[in-house]
N, C-alpha and C. Protein backbone atom coordinates (compact mmCIF):
# COMPACT_ATOMS: atom_id res chain seq x y z
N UNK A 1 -10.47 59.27 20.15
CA UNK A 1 -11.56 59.88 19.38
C UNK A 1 -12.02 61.19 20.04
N UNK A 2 -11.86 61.18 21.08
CA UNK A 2 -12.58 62.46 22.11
C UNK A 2 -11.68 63.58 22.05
N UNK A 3 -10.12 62.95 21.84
CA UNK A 3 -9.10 64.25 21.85
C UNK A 3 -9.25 64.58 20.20
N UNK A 4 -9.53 63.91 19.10
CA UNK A 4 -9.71 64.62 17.86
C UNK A 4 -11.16 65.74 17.67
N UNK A 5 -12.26 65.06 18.68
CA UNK A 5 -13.12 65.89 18.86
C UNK A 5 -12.97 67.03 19.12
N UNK A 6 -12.11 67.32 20.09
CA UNK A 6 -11.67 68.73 20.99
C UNK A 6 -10.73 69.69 20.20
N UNK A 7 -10.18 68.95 18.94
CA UNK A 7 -9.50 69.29 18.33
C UNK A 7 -10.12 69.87 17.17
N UNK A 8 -10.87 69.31 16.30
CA UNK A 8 -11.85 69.97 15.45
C UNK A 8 -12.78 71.13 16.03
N UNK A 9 -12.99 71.12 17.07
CA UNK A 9 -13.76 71.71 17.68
C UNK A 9 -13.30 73.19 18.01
N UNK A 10 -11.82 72.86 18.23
CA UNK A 10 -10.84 74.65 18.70
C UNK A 10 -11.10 75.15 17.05
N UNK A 11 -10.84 74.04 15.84
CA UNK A 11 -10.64 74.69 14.66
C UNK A 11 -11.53 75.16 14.15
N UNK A 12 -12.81 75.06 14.36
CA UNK A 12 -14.25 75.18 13.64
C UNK A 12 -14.34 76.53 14.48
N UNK A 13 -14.52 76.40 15.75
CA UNK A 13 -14.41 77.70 16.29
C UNK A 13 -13.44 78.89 15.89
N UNK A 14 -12.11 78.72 15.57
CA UNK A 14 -11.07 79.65 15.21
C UNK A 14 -12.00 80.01 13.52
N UNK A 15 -11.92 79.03 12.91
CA UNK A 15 -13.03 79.68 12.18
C UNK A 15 -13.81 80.26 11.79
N UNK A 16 -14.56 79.94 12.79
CA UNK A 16 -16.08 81.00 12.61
C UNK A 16 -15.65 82.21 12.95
N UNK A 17 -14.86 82.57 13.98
CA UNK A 17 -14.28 83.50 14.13
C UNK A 17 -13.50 84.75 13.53
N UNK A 18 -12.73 83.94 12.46
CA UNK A 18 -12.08 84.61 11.38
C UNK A 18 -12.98 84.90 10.07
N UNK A 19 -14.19 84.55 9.79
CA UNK A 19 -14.69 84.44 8.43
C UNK A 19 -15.05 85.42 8.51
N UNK A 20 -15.44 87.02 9.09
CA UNK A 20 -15.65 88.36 8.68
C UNK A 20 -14.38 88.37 8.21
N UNK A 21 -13.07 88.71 8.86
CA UNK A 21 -11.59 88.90 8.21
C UNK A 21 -11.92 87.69 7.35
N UNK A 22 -12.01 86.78 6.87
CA UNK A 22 -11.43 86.06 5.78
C UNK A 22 -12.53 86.86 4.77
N UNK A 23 -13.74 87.08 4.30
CA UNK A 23 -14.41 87.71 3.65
C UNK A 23 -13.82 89.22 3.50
N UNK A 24 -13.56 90.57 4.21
CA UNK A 24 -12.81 91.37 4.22
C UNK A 24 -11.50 90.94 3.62
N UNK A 25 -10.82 90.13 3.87
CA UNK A 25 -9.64 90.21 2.80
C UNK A 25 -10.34 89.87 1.66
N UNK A 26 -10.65 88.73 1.03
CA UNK A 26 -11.11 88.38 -0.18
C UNK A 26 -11.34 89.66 -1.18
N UNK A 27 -12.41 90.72 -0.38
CA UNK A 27 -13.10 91.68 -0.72
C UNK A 27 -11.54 91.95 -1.49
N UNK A 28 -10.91 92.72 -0.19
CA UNK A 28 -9.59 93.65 -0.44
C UNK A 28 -8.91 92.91 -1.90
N UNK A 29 -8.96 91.56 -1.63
CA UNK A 29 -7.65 90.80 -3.14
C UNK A 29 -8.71 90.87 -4.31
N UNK A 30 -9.90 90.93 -4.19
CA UNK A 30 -10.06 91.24 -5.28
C UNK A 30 -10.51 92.96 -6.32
N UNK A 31 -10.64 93.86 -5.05
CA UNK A 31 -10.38 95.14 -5.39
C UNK A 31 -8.79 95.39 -5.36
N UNK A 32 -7.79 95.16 -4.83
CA UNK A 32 -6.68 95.44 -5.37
C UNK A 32 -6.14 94.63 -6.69
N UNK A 33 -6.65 93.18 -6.82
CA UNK A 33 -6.14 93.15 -8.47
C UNK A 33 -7.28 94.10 -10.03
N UNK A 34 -7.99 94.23 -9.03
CA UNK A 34 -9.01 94.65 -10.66
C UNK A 34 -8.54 96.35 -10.80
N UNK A 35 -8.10 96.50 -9.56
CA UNK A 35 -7.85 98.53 -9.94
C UNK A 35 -6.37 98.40 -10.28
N UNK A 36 -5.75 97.82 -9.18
CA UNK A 36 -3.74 97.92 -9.43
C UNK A 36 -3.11 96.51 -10.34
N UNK A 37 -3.87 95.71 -10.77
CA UNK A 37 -3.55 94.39 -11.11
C UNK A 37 -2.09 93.74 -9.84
N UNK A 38 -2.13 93.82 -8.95
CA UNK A 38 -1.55 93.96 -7.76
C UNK A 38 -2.14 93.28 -6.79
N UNK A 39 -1.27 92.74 -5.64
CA UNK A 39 -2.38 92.33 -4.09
C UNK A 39 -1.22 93.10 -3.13
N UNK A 40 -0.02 93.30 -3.16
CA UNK A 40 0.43 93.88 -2.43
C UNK A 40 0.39 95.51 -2.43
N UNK A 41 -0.02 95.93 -0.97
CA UNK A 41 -0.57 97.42 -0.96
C UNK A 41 1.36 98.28 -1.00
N UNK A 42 2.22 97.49 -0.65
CA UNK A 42 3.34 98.54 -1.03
C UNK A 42 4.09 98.52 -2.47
N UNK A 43 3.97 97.34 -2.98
CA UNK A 43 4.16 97.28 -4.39
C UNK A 43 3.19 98.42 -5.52
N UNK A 44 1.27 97.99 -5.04
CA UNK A 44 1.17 99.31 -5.84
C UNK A 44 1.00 100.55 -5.40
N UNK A 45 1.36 100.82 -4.10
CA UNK A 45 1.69 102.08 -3.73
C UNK A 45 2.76 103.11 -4.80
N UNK A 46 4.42 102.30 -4.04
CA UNK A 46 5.35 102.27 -4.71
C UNK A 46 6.07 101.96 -5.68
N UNK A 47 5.60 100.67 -6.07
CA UNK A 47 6.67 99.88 -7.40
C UNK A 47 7.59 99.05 -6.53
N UNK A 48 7.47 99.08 -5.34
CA UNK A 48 8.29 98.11 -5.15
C UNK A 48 8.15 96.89 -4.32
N UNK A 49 8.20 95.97 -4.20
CA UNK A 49 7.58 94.76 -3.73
C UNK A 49 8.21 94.52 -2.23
N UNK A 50 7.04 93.50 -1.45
CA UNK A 50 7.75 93.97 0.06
C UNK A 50 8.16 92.09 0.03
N UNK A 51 7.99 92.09 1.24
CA UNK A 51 8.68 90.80 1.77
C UNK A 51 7.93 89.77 1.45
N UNK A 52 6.51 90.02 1.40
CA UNK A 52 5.68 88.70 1.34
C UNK A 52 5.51 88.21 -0.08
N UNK A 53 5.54 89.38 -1.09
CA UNK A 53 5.64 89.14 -2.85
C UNK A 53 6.13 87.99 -2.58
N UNK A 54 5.05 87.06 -3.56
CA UNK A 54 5.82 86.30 -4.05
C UNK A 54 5.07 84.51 -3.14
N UNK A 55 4.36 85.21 -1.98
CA UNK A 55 3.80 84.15 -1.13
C UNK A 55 2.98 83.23 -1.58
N UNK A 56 1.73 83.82 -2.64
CA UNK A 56 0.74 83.03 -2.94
C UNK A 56 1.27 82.11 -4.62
N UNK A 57 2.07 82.91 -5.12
CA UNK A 57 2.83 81.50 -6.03
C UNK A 57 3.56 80.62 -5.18
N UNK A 58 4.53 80.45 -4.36
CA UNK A 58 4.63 79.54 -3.08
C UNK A 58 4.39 78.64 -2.69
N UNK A 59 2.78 79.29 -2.54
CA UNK A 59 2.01 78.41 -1.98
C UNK A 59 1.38 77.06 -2.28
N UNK A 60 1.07 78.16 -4.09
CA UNK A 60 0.40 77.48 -5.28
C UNK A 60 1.79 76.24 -5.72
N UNK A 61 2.76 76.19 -5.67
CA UNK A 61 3.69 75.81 -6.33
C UNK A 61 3.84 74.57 -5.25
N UNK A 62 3.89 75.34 -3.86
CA UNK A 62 3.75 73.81 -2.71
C UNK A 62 2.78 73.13 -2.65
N UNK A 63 1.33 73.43 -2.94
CA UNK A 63 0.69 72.27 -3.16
C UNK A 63 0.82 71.44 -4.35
N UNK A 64 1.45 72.03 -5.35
CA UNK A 64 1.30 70.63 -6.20
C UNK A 64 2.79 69.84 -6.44
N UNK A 65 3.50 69.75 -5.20
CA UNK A 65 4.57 69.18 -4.51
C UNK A 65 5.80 69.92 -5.32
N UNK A 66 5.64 71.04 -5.61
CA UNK A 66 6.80 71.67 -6.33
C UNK A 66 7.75 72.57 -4.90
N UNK A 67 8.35 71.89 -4.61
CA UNK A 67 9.01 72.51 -3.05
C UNK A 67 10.31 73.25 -3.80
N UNK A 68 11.03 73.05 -4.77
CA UNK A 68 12.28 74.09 -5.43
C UNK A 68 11.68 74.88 -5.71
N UNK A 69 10.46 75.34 -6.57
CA UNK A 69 10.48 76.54 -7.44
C UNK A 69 9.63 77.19 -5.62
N UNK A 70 8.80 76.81 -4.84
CA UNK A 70 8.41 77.51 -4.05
C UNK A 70 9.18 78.47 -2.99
N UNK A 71 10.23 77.25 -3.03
CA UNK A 71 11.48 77.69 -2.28
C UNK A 71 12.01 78.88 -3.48
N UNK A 72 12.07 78.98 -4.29
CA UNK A 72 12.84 79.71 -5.49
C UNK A 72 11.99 80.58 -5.16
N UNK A 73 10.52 81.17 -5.25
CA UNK A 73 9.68 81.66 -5.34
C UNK A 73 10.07 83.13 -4.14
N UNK A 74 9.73 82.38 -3.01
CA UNK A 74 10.06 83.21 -1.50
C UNK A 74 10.00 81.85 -0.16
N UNK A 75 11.31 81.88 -0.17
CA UNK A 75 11.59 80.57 0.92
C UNK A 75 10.97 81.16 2.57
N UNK A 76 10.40 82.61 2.53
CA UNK A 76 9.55 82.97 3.76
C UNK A 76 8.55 82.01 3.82
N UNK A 77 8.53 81.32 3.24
CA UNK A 77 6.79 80.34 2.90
C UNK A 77 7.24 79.66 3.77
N UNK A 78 8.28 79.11 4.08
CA UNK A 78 8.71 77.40 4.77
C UNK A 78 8.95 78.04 6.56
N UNK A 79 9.29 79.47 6.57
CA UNK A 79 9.46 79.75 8.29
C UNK A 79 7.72 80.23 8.77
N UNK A 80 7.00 80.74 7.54
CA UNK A 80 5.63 81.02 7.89
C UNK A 80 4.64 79.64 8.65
N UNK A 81 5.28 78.38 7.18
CA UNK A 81 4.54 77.34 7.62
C UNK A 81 5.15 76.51 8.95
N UNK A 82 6.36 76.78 9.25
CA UNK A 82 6.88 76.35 10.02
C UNK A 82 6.60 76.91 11.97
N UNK A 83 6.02 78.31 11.86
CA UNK A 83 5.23 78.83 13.13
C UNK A 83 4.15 78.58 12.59
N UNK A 84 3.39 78.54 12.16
CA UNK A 84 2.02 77.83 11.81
C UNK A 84 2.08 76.63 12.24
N UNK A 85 2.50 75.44 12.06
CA UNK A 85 3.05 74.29 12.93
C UNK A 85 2.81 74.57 14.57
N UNK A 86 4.13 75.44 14.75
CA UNK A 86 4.76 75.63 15.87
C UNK A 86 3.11 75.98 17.00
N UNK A 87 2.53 77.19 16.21
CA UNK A 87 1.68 77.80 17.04
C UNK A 87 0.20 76.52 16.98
N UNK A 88 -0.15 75.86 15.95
CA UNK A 88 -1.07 75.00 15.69
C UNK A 88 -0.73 73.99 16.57
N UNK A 89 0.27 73.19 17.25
CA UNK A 89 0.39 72.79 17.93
C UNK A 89 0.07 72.83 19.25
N UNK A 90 0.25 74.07 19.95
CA UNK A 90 0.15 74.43 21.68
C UNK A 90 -1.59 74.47 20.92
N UNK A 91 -2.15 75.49 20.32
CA UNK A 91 -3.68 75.58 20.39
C UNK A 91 -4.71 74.58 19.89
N UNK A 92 -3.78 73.48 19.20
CA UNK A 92 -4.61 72.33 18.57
C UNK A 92 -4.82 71.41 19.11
N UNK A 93 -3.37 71.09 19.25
CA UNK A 93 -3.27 69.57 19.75
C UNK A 93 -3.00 69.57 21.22
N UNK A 94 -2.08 70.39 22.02
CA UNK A 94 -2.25 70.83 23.40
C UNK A 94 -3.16 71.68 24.21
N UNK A 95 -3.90 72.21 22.83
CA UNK A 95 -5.01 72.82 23.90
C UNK A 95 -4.90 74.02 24.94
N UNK A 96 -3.65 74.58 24.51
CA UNK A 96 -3.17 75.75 25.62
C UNK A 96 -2.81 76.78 24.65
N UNK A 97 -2.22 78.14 25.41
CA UNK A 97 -1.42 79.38 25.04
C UNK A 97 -0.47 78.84 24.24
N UNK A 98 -0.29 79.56 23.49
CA UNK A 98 1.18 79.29 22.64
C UNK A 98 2.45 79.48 23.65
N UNK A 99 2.91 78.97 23.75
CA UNK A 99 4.11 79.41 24.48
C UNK A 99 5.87 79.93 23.90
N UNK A 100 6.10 81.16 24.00
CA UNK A 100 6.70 81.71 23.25
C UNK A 100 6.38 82.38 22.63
N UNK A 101 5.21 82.90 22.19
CA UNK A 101 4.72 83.81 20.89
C UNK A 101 5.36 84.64 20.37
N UNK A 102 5.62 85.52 21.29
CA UNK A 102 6.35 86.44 21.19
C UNK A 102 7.67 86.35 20.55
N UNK A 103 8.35 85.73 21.08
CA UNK A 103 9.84 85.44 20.53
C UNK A 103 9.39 84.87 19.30
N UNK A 104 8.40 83.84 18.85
CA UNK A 104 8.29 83.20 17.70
C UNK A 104 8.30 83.78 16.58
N UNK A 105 6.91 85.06 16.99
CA UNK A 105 6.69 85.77 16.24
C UNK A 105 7.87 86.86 15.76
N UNK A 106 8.88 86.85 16.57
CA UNK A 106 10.05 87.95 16.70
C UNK A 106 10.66 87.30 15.64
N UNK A 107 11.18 85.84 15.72
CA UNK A 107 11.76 84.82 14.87
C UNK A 107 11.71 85.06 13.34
N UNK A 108 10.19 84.89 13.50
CA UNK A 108 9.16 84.57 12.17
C UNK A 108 9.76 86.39 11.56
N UNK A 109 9.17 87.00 11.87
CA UNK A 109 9.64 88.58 11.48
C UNK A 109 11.00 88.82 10.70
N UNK A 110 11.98 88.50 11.50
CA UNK A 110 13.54 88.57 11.47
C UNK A 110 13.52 87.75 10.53
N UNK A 111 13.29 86.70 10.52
CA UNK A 111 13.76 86.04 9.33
C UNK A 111 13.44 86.16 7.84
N UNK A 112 12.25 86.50 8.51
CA UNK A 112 11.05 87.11 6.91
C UNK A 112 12.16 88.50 5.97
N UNK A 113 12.76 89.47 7.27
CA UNK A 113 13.04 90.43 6.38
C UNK A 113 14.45 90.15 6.17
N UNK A 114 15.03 89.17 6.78
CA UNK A 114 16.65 88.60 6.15
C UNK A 114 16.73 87.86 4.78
N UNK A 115 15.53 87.35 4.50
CA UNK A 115 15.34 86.99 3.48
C UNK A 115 14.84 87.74 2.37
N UNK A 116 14.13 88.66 2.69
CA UNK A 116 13.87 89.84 1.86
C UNK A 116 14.94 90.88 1.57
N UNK A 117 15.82 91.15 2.42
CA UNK A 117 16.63 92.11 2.18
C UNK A 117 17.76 90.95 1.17
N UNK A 118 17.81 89.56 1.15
CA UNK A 118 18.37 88.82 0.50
C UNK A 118 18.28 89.00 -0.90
N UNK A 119 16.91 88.64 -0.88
CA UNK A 119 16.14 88.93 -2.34
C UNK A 119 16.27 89.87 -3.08
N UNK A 120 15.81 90.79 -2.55
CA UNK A 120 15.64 92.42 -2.86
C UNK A 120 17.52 92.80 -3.31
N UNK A 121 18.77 92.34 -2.62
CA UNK A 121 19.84 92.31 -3.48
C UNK A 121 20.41 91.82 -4.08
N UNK A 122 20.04 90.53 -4.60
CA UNK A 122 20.06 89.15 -5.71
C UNK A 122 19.62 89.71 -6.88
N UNK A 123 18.21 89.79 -6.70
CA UNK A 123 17.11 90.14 -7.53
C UNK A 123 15.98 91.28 -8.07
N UNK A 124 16.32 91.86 -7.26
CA UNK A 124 15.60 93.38 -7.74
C UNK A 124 16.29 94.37 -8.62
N UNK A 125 15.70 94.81 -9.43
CA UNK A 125 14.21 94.90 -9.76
C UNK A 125 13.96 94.36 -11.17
N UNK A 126 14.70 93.16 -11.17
CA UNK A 126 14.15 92.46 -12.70
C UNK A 126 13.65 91.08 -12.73
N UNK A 127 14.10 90.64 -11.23
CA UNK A 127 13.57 88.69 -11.35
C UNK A 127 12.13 88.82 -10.56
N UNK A 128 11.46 88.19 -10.88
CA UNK A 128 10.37 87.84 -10.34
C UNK A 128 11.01 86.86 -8.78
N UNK A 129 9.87 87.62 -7.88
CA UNK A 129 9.45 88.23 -7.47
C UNK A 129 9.13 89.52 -7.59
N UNK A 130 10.89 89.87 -7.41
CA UNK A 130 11.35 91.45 -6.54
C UNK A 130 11.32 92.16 -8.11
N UNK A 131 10.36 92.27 -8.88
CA UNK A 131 10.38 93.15 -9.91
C UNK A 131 9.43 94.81 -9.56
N UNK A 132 10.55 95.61 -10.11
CA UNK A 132 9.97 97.05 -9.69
C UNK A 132 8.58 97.43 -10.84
N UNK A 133 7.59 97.79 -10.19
CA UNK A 133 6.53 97.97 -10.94
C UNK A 133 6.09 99.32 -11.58
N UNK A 134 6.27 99.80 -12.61
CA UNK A 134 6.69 100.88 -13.01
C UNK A 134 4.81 101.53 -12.98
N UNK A 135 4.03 100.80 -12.98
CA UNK A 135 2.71 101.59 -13.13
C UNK A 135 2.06 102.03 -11.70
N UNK A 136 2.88 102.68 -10.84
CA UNK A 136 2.28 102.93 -9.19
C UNK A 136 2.05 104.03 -9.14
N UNK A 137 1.33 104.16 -7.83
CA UNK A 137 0.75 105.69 -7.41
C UNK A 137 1.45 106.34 -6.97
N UNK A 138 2.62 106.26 -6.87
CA UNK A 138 3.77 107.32 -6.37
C UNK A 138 4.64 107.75 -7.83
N UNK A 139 4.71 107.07 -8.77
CA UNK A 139 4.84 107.86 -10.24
C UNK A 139 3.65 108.55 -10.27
N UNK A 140 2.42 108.54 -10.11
CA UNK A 140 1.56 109.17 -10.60
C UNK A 140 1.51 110.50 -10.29
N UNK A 141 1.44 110.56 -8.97
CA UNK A 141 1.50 111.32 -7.49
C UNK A 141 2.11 112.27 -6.97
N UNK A 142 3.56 111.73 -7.32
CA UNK A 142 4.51 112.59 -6.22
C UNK A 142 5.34 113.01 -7.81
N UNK A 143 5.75 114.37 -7.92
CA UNK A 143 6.31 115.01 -8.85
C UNK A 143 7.76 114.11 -8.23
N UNK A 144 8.23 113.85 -9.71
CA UNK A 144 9.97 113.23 -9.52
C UNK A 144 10.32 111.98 -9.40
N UNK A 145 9.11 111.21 -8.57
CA UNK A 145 9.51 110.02 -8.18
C UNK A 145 9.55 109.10 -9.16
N UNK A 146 9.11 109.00 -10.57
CA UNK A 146 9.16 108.09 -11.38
C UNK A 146 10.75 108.41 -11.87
N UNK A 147 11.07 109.58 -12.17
CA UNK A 147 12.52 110.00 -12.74
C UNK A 147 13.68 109.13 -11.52
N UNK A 148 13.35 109.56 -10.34
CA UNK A 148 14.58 108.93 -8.99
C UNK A 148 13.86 107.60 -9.30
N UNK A 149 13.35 106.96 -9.40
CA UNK A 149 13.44 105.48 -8.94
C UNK A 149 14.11 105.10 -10.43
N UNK A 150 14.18 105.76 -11.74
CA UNK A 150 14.53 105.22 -12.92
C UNK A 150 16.47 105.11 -12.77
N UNK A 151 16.32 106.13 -12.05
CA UNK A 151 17.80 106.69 -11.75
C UNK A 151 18.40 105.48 -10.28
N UNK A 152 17.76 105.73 -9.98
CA UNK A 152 18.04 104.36 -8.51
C UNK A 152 18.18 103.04 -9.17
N UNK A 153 17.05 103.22 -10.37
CA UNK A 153 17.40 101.15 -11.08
C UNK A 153 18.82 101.12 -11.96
N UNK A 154 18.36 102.13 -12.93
CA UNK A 154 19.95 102.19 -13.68
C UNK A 154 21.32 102.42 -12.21
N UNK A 155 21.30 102.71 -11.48
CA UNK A 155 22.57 102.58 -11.03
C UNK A 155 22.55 101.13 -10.32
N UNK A 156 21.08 100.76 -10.21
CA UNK A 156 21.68 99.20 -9.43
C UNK A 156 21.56 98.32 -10.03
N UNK A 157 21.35 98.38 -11.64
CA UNK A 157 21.57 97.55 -12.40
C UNK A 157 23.31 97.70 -13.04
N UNK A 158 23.83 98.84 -12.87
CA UNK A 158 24.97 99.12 -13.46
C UNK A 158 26.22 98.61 -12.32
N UNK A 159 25.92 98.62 -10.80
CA UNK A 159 26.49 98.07 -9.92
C UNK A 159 26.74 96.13 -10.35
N UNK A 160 25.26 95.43 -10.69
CA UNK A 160 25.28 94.35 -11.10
C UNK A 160 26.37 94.07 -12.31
N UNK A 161 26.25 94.97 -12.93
CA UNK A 161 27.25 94.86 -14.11
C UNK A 161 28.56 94.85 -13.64
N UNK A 162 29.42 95.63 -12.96
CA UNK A 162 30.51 95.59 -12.50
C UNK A 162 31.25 94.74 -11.98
């Protein structure tokens, strides 16, 4: 009972800790969907979706025990939750430094964008996720760039064809 004490106790604290950032994001997700209908800042930058697209259906899809379509979704969800584990462990339940972080976090990274660069040539720019978003601030913005990225999809949709 005393070690679950000590244990709630790291978490309530990690908590309190984070609730300016957890309020600051909130803020941010809900000013980036009401201006860009968007949460990722390089998708409505650019139109094009980064590695994490795709996380919070995932998520939504793993809690209500749907593990294929989450996995279908962005299988980064399962190495995220999987150092989340890793690191919740040494600071939860052992009570110490993470050990490894570094490399974990190196892990967690690498794998995130092997899977993205996966995606991104499976599926871009027409399957959900990796769909190119044609209403961004770099069409708006930058003279040309809506013409080259139209020209970049038609040829990598015409590659798919081949």
């Amino acid at each position: 009972m005393r070690q679950i004490r000590k244990i709630v106790s790291r978490i309530v604290g990690d908590l309190k800790g984070i609730a300016l950032a957890f309020a600051l994001f909130l803020l941010y997700y809900l000013m980036m969907n009401a201006v860009f209908h968007a949460f990722c800042p390089l998708l409505a930058a650019t139109g094009i979706p980064c590695a994490g697209c795709g996380l919070t259906r995932a998520v939504i899809f793993l809690s209500r025990g749907e593990i294929g379509r989450a996995f279908s979704i962005n299988p980064s969800l399962f190495l995220i939750l999987f150092f989340l584990l890793y690191c919740g462990y040494f600071r939860y339940i052992k009570g110490e430094k993470v050990k490894g972080f570094s490399v974990a976090l190196g892990v967690l990274v690498t794998g995130m964008l092997m899977v993205y660069g996966y995606r991104m040539y499976l599926y871009f720019p027409d399957k959900a996720p990796c769909v190119y978003k044609y209403d961004n601030l770099a069409s708006r913005w930058i003279p040309g760039y809506r013409q080259w990225m139209l020209e970049l999809l038609r040829t990598i949709r015409s590659w798919r064809m081949a």
